[in-house]
Protein backbone atom coordinates (compact mmCIF):
# COMPACT_ATOMS: atom_id res chain seq x y z
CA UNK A 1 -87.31 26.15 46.63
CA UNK A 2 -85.41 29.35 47.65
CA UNK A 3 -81.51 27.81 48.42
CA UNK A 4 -80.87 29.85 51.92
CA UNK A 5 -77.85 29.31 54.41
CA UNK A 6 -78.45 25.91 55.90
CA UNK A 7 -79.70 24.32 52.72
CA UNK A 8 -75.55 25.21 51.43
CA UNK A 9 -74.44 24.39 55.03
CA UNK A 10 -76.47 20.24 54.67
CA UNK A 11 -75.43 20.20 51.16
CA UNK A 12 -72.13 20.98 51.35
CA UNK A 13 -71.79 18.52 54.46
CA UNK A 14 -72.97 15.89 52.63
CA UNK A 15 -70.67 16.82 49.31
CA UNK A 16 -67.66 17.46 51.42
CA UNK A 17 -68.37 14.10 53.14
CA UNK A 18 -68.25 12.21 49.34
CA UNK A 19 -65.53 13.87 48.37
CA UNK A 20 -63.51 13.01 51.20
CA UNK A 21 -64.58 9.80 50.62
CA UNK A 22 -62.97 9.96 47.69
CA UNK A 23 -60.06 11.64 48.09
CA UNK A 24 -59.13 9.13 50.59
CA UNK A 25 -59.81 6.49 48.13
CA UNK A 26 -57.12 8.34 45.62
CA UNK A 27 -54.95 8.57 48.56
CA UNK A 28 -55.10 4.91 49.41
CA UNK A 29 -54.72 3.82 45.63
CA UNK A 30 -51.16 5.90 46.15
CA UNK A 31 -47.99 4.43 47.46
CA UNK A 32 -45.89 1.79 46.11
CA UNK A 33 -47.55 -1.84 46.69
CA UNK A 34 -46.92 -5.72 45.49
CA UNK A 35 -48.25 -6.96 41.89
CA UNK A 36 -50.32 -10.13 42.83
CA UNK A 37 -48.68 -13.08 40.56
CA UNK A 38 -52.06 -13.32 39.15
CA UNK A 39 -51.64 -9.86 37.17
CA UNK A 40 -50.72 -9.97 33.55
CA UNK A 41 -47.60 -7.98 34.52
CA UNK A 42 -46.62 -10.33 36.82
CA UNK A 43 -46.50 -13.21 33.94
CA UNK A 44 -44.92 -10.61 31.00
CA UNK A 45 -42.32 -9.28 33.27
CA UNK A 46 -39.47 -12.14 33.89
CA UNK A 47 -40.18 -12.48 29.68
CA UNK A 48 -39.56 -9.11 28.94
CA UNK A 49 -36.87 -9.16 31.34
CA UNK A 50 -34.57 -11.76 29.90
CA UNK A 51 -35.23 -10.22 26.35
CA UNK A 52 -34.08 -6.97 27.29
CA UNK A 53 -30.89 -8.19 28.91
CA UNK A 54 -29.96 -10.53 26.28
CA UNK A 55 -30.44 -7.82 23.77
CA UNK A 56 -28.14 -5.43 26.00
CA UNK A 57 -25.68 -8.12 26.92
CA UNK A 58 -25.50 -9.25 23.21
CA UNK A 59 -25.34 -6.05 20.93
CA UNK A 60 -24.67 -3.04 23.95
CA UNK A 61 -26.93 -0.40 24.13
CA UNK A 62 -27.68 0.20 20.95
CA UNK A 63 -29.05 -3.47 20.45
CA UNK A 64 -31.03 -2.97 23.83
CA UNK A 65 -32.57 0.93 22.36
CA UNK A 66 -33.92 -0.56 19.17
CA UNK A 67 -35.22 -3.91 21.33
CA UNK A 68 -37.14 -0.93 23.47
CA UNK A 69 -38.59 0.80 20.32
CA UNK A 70 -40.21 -2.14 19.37
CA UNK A 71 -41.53 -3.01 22.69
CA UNK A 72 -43.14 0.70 23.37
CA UNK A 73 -43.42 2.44 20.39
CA UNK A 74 -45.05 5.47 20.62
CA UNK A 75 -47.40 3.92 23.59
CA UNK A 76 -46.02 6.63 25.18
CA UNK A 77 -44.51 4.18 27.95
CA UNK A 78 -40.38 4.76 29.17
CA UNK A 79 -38.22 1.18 29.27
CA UNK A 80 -35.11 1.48 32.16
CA UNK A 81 -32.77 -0.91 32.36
CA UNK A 82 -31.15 -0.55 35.64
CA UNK A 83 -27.53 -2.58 36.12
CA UNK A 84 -26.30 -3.29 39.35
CA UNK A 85 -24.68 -0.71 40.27
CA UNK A 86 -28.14 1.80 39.35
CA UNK A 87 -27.39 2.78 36.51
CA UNK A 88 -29.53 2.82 33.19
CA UNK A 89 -27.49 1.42 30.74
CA UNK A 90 -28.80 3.60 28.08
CA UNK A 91 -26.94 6.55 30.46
CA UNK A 92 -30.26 8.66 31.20
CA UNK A 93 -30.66 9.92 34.99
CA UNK A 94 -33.64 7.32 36.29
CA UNK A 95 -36.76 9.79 37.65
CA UNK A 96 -36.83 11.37 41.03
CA UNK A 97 -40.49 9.95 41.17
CA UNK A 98 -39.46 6.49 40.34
CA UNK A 99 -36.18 6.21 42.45
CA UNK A 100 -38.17 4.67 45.76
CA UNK A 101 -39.22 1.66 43.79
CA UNK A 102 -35.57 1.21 42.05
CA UNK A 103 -34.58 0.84 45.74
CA UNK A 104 -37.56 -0.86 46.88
CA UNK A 105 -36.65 -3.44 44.51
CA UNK A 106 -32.81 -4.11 44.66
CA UNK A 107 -33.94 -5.63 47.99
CA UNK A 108 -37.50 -7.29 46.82
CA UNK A 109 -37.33 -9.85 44.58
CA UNK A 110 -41.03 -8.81 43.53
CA UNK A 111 -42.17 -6.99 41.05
CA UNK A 112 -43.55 -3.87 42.72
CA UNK A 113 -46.15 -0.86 42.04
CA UNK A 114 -46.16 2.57 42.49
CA UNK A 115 -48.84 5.33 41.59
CA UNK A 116 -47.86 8.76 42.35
CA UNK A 117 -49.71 11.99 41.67
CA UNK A 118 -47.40 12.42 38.22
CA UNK A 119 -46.81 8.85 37.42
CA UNK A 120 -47.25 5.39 37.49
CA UNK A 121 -44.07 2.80 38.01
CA UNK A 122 -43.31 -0.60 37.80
CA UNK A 123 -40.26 -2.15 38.88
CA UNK A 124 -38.78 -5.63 38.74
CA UNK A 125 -35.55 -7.01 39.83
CA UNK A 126 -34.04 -10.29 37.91
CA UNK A 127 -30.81 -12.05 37.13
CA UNK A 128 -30.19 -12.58 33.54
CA UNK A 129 -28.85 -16.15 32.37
CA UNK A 130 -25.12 -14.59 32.36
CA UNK A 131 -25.40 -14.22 36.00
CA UNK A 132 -25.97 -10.07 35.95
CA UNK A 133 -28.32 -8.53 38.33
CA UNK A 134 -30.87 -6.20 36.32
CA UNK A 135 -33.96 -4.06 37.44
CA UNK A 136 -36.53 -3.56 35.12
CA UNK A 137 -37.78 -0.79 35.00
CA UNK A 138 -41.38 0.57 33.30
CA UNK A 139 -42.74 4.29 33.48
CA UNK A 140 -45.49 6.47 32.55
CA UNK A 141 -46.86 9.71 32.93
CA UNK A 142 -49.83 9.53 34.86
CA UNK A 143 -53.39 11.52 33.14
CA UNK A 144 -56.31 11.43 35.42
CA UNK A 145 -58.62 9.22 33.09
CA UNK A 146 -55.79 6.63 32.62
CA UNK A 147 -55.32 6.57 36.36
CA UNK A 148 -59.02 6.01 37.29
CA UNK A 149 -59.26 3.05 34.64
CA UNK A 150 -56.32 1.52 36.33
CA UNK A 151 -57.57 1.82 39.67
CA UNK A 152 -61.35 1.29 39.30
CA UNK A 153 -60.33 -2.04 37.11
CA UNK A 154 -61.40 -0.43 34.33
CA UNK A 155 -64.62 1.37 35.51
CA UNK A 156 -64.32 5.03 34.86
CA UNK A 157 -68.27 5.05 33.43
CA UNK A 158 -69.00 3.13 37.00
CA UNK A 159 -67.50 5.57 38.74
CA UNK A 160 -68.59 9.07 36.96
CA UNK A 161 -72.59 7.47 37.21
CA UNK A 162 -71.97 6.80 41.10
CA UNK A 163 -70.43 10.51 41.70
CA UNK A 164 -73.52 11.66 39.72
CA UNK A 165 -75.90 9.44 41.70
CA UNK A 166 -74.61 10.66 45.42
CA UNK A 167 -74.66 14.09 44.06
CA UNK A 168 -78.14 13.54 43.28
CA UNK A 169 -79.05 11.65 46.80
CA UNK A 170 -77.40 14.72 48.30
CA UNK A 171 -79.30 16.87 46.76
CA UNK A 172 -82.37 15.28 47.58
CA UNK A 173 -81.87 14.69 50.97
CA UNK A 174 -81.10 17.74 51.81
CA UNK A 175 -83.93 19.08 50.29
CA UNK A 176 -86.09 16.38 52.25
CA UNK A 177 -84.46 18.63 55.56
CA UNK A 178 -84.39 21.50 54.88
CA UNK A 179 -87.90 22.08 52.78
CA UNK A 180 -90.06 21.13 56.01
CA UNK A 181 -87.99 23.69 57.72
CA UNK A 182 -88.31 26.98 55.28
CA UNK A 183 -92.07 25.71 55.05
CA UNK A 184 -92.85 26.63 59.05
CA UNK A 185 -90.87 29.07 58.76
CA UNK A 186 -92.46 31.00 56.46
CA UNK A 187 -95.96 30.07 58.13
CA UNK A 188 -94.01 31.58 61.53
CA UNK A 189 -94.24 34.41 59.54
CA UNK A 190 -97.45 34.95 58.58
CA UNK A 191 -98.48 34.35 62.37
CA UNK A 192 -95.86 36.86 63.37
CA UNK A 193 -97.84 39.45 61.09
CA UNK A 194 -101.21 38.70 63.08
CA UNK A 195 -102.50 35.99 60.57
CA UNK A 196 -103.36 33.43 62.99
CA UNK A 197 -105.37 30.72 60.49
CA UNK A 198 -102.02 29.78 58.94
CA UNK A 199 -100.82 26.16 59.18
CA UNK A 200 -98.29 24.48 58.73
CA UNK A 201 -97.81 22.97 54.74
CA UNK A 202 -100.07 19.46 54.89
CA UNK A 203 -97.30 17.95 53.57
CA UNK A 204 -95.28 18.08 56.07
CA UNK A 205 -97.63 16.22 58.28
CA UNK A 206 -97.56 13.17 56.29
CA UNK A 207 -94.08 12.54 56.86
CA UNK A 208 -94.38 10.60 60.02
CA UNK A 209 -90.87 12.11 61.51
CA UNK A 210 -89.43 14.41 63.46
CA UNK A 211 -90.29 17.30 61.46
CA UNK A 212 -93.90 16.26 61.30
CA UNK A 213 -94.09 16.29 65.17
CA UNK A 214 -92.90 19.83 64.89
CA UNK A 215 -95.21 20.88 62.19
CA UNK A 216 -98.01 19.44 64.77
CA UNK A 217 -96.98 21.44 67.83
CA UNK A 218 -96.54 24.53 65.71
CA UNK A 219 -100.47 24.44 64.30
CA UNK A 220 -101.06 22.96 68.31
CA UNK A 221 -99.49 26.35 69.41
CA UNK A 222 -101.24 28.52 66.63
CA UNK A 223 -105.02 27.26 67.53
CA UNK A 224 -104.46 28.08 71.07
CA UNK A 225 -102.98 31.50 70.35
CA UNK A 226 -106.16 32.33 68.01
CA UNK A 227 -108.60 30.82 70.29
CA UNK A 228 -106.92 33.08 73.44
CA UNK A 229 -106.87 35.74 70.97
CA UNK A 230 -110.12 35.50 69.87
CA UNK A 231 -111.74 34.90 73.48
CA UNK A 232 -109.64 38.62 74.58
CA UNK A 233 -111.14 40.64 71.74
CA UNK A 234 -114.44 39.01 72.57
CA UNK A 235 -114.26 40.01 76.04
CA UNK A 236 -112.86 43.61 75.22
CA UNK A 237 -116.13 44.04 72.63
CA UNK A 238 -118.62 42.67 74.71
CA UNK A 239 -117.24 44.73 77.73
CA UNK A 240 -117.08 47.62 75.74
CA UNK A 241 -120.44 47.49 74.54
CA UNK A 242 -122.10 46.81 77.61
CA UNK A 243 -120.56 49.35 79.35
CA UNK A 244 -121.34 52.48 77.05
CA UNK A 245 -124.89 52.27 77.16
CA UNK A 246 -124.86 52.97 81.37
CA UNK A 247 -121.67 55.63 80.48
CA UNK A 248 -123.97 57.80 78.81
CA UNK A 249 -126.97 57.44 80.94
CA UNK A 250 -124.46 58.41 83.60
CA UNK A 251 -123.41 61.52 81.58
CA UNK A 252 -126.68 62.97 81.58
CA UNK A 253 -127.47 62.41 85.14
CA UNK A 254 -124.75 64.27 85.77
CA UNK A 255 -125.77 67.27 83.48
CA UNK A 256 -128.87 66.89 85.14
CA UNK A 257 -127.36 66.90 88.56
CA UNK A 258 -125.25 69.86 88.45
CA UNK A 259 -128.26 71.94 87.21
CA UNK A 260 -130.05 70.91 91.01
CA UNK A 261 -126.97 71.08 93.04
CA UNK A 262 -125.49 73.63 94.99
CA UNK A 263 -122.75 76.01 94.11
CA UNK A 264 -120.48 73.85 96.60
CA UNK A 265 -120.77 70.39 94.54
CA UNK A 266 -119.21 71.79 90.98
CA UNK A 267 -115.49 70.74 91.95
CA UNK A 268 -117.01 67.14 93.15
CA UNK A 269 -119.17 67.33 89.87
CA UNK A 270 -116.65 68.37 87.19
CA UNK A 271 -114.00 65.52 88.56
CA UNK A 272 -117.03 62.89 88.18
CA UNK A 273 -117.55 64.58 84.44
CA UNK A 274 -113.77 64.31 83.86
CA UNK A 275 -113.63 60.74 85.18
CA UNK A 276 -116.34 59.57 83.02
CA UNK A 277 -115.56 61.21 79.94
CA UNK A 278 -112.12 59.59 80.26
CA UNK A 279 -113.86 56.15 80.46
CA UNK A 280 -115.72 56.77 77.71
CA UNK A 281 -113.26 57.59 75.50
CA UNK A 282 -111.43 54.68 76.90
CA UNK A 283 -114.44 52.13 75.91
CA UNK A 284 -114.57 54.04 72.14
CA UNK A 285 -111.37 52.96 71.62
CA UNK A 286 -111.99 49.68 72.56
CA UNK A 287 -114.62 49.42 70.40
CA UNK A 288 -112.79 51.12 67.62
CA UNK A 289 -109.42 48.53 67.65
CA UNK A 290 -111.84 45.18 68.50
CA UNK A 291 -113.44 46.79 64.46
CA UNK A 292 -110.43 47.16 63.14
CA UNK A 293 -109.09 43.78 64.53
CA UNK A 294 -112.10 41.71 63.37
CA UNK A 295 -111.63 43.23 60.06
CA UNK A 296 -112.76 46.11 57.53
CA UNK A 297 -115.60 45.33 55.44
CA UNK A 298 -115.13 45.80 51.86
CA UNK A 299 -118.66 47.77 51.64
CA UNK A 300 -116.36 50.46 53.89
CA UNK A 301 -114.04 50.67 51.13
CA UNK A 302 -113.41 53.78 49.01
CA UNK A 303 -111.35 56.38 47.44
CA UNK A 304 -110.02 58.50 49.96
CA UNK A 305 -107.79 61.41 49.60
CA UNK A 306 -105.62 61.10 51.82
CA UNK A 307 -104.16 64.71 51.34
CA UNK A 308 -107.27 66.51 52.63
CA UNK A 309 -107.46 63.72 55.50
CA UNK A 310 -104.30 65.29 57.02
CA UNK A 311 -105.18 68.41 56.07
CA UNK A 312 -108.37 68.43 58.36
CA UNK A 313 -106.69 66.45 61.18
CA UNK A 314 -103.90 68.64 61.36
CA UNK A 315 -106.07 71.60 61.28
CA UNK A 316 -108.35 70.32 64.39
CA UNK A 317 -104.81 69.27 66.14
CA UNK A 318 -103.24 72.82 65.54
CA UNK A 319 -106.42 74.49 66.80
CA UNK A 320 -105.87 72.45 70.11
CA UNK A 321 -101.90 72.67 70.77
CA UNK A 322 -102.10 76.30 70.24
CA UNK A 323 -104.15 76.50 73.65
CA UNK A 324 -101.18 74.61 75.18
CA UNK A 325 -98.30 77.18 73.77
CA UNK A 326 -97.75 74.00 70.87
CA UNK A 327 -97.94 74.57 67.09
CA UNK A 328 -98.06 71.86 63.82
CA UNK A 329 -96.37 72.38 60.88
CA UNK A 330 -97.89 70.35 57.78
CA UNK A 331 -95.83 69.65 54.38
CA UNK A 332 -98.65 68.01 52.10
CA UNK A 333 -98.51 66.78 48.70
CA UNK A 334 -102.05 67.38 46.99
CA UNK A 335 -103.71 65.04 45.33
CA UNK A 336 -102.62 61.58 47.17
CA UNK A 337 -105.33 59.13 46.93
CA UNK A 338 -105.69 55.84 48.55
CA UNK A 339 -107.75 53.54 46.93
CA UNK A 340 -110.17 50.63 48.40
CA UNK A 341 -109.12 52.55 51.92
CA UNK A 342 -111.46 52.88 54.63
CA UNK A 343 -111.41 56.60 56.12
CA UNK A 344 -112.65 55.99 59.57
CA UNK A 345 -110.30 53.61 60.12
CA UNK A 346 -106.87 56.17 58.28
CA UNK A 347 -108.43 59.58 59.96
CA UNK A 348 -108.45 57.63 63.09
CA UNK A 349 -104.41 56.25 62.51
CA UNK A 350 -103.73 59.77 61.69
CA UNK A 351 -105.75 61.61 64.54
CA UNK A 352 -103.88 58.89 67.32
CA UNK A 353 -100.24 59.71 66.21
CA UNK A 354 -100.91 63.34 65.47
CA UNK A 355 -102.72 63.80 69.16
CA UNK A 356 -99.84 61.64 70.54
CA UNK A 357 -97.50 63.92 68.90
CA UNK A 358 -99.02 66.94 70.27
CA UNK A 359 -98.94 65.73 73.68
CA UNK A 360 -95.58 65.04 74.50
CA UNK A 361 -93.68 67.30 71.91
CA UNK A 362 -92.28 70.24 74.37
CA UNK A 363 -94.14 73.55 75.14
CA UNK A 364 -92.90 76.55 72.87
CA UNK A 365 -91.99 73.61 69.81
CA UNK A 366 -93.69 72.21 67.01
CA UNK A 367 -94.40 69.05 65.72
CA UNK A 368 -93.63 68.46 61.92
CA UNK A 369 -96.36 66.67 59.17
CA UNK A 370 -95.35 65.47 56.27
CA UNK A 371 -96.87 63.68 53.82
CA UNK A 372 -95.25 62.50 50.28
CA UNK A 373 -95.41 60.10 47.26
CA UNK A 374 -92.68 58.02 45.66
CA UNK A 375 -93.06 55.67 43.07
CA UNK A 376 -91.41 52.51 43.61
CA UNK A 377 -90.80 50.41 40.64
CA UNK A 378 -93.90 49.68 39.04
CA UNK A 379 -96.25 50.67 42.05
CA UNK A 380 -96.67 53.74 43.96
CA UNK A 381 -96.39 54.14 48.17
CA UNK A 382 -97.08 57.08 50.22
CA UNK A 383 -95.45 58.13 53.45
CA UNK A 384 -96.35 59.90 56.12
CA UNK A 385 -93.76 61.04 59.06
CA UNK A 386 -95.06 62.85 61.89
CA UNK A 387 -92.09 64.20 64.52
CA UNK A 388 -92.67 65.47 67.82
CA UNK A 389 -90.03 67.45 70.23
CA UNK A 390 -90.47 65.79 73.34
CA UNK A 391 -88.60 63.33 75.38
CA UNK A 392 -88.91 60.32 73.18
CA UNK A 393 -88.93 56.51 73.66
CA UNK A 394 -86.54 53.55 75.30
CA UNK A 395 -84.83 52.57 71.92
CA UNK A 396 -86.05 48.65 73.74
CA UNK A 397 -89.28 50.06 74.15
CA UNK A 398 -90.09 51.62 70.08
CA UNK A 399 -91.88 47.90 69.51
CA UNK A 400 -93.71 47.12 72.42
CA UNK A 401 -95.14 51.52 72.46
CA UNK A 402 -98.00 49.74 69.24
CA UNK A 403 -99.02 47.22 71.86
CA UNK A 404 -102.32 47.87 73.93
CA UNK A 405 -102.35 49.59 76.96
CA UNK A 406 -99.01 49.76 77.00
CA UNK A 407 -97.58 53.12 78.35
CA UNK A 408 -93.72 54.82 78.76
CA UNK A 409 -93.46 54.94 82.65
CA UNK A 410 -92.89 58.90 82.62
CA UNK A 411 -91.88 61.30 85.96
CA UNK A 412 -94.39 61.85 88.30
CA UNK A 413 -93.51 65.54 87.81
CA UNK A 414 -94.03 65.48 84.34
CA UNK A 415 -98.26 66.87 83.97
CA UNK A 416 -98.84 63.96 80.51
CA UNK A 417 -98.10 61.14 83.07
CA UNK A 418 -101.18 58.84 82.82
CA UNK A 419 -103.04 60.86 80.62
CA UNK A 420 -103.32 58.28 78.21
CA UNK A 421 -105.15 55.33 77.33
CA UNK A 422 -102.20 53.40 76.03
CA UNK A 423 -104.59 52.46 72.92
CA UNK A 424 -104.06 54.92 70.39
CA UNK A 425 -100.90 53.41 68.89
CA UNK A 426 -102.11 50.11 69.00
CA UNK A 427 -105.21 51.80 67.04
CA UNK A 428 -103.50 53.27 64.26
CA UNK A 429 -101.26 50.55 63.93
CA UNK A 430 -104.34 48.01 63.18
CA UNK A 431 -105.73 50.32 60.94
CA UNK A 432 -102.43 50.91 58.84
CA UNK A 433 -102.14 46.97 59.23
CA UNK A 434 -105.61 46.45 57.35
CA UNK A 435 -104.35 48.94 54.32
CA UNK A 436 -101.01 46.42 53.82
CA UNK A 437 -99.41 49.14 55.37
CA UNK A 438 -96.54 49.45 57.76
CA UNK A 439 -96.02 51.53 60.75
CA UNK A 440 -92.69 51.99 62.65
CA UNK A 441 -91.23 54.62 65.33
CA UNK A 442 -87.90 55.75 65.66
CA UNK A 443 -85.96 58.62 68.16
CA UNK A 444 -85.22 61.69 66.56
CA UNK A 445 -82.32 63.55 66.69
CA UNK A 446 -81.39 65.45 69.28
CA UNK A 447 -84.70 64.80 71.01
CA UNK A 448 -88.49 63.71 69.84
CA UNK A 449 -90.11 60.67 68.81
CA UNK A 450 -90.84 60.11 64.82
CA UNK A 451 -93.63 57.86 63.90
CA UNK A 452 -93.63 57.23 59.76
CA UNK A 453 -96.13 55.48 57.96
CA UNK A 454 -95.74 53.62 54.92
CA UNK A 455 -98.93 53.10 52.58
CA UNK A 456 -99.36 51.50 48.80
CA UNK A 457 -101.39 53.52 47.01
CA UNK A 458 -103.25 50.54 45.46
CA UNK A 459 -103.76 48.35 48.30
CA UNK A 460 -104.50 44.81 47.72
């Protein structure tokens, strides 16, 4: 499972949370506290305590030293013997670390305990048989094994397998989260691409939670968006169909018709030729983008050079925008070749944003074709750009211009308002949608509108 952002975020909550845990158990094991009388310190200390007075009191320092090297050793461990005026009678300046629990016990009778983050103490006050007030003092460095052993009671292993273990549950749970999550996610996804028979992963609906309530909605929301997208491009066919059967019955009654009318009736008669025509072309479109939306068939598919595909459309596009004072200039690479491609379906793509182009780029201007090959990594992609010198898009609007029937709200003034059909984008991005292809629009600088396709060579 890919580790993204909120994995770390649950993980690290949960790891921050044990080792806070622990650090406040460290902190609480701190501090200077009482030795039960149950301790084995508690029973060695008043013993050790008399013996290292009477060796002080009997041969001086020197008597008391060697009594301390046979205690210790090389245990690593520092003897004080503090008289009562706080000094160590050996003359050695008594630890800053160790200084609160000399104090703490000239007025505690107990033997006390302190762990600090250098050292552990131990300090005991007593009287010695000759009547002298002594403290007791025992010191050691503090090393981070040592210290756990003394404050786990011995359990270091214990302690290492239970860090391991949380770590683990940690882990684990917030895979358990976060796995469910990335899984509709990536489903969202697919839908968002148009694949509407994705679900969400089956096993997140056998979780009986939360998440599996979510997983149902989402597959609850899909079904209803393929079902209401289903029933519109059923409805758009079906209309479609129907109606271009009586369109072209109505065609030739016209022709018909203006052969018997009078002189007078050609204005009446050319508007009703214009008017149908335009609904004609508006019901081949539907019919072409309900094809392309239901899928290509594979017995469609061929090699198609793509390179004499623009050449030809641009060719039939120039021939028209010259009539309107507009020109297209075409930058080819020979001999690009998409394979398993459908050509109705690319010519069409390429006739759509090429016609678009010619339509709104300025009178007097040109609109730019170019069409290249790059090799990226170990496969190969084709792009085409086609830029236009008109007034371009909305930069809010470059998504929603591939969406059907929509249409730029342009000035009444301006002679290309509502000259479209609002399909043709929507067209040619379904067709470069069935190639794995992608499609995307952008404003040129200063003005125009550049549409660029993207293409793999070797489509899957």
């Amino acid at each position: 499972m890919p580790i993204g952002r909120l994995f770390a975020k649950v993980f690290l909550w949960f790891w921050l949370t044990v080792l806070t845990m622990f650090a406040l158990f460290l902190a609480s094991r701190l501090g200077t506290r009482l030795v039960p009388s149950t301790d084995v310190i508690a029973s060695f200390a008043p013993r050790v305590g008399d013996e290292a007075a009477h060796a002080y009191e009997s041969g001086g320092p020197q008597e008391f030293e060697q009594f301390k090297q046979r205690l210790i050793g090389k245990s690593g461990l520092e003897l004080y013997l503090i008289d009562g005026y706080g000094k160590d009678v050996l003359s050695r300046p008594i630890p800053s670390d160790s200084l609160s629990i000399v104090r703490a016990a000239r007025s505690d009778g107990r033997i006390l305990s302190r762990f600090g983050l250098g050292s552990h103490s131990s300090s005991y006050k007593f009287t010695s048989p000759s009547g002298h007030l002594y403290i007791l003092l025992v010191r050691s460095s503090l090393q981070l094994v040592k210290f756990l052993d003394d404050t786990a009671g011995g359990g270091l292993l214990f302690f290492g397998l239970v860090f391991l273990m949380v770590t683990l549950f940690c882990f684990w749970l917030t895979h358990h989260i976060v796995a469910p999550i990335q899984g509709i996610q990536s489903a969202a996804r697919k839908v968002a691409a148009g694949d509407l028979s994705v679900r969400a992963p089956v096993e997140i609906s056998e979780r009986r939670d939360e998440l599996a309530a979510l997983a149902a909605d989402f597959d609850a929301m899909v079904e209803r968006m393929g079902a209401f997208v289903r029933s519109q491009k059923d409805l758009l066919s079906t209309v479609s169909h129907e109606l271009r059967s009586p369109l072209t019955r109505l065609i030739m009654s016209l022709t018909l018709l203006r052969k018997e009318s009078p002189p007078e009736s050609d204005e009446l008669l050319q508007r009703m030729e214009r008017d149908v025509e335009r609904v004609d072309t508006l019901m081949g479109q539907l019919l072409t983008l309900a094809r392309l939306e239901t899928g290509l068939s594979s017995d469609a598919r061929t090699n198609v050079d793509l390179s004499q595909l623009v050449q030809e459309v641009v060719a039939d596009g120039d021939f028209e925008a010259r009539a309107c004072d507009k020109s297209l200039r075409l930058q080819a690479e020979g001999g690009v070749v998409i394979e398993k491609a459908d050509q109705q379906a690319l010519r069409s793509a390429c006739e759509n944003i090429i016609r678009n182009a010619i339509r709104f780029t300025a009178p007097g201007s040109e609109v730019a074709v170019i069409l290249k090959s790059e090799r990226m990594g170990p496969s190969s992609q084709v792009f085409l750009s086609v830029r236009d010198h008109g007034p371009g898009v909305p930069e809010q609007l470059l998504q929603q211009i591939f969406q059907p029937f929509f249409r730029v709200k342009e000035p009444r003034s301006d002679p290309r308002a509502n000259n479209g059909t609002g399909l043709g984008l929507a067209i040619a991005l379904e067709a470069i949608r069935q190639h794995r292809g992608t499609i995307i629009a952008s404003n040129a600088n200063p003005t125009g509108l550049e549409v660029k396709i993207v293409l793999p060579i070797h489509p899957a």
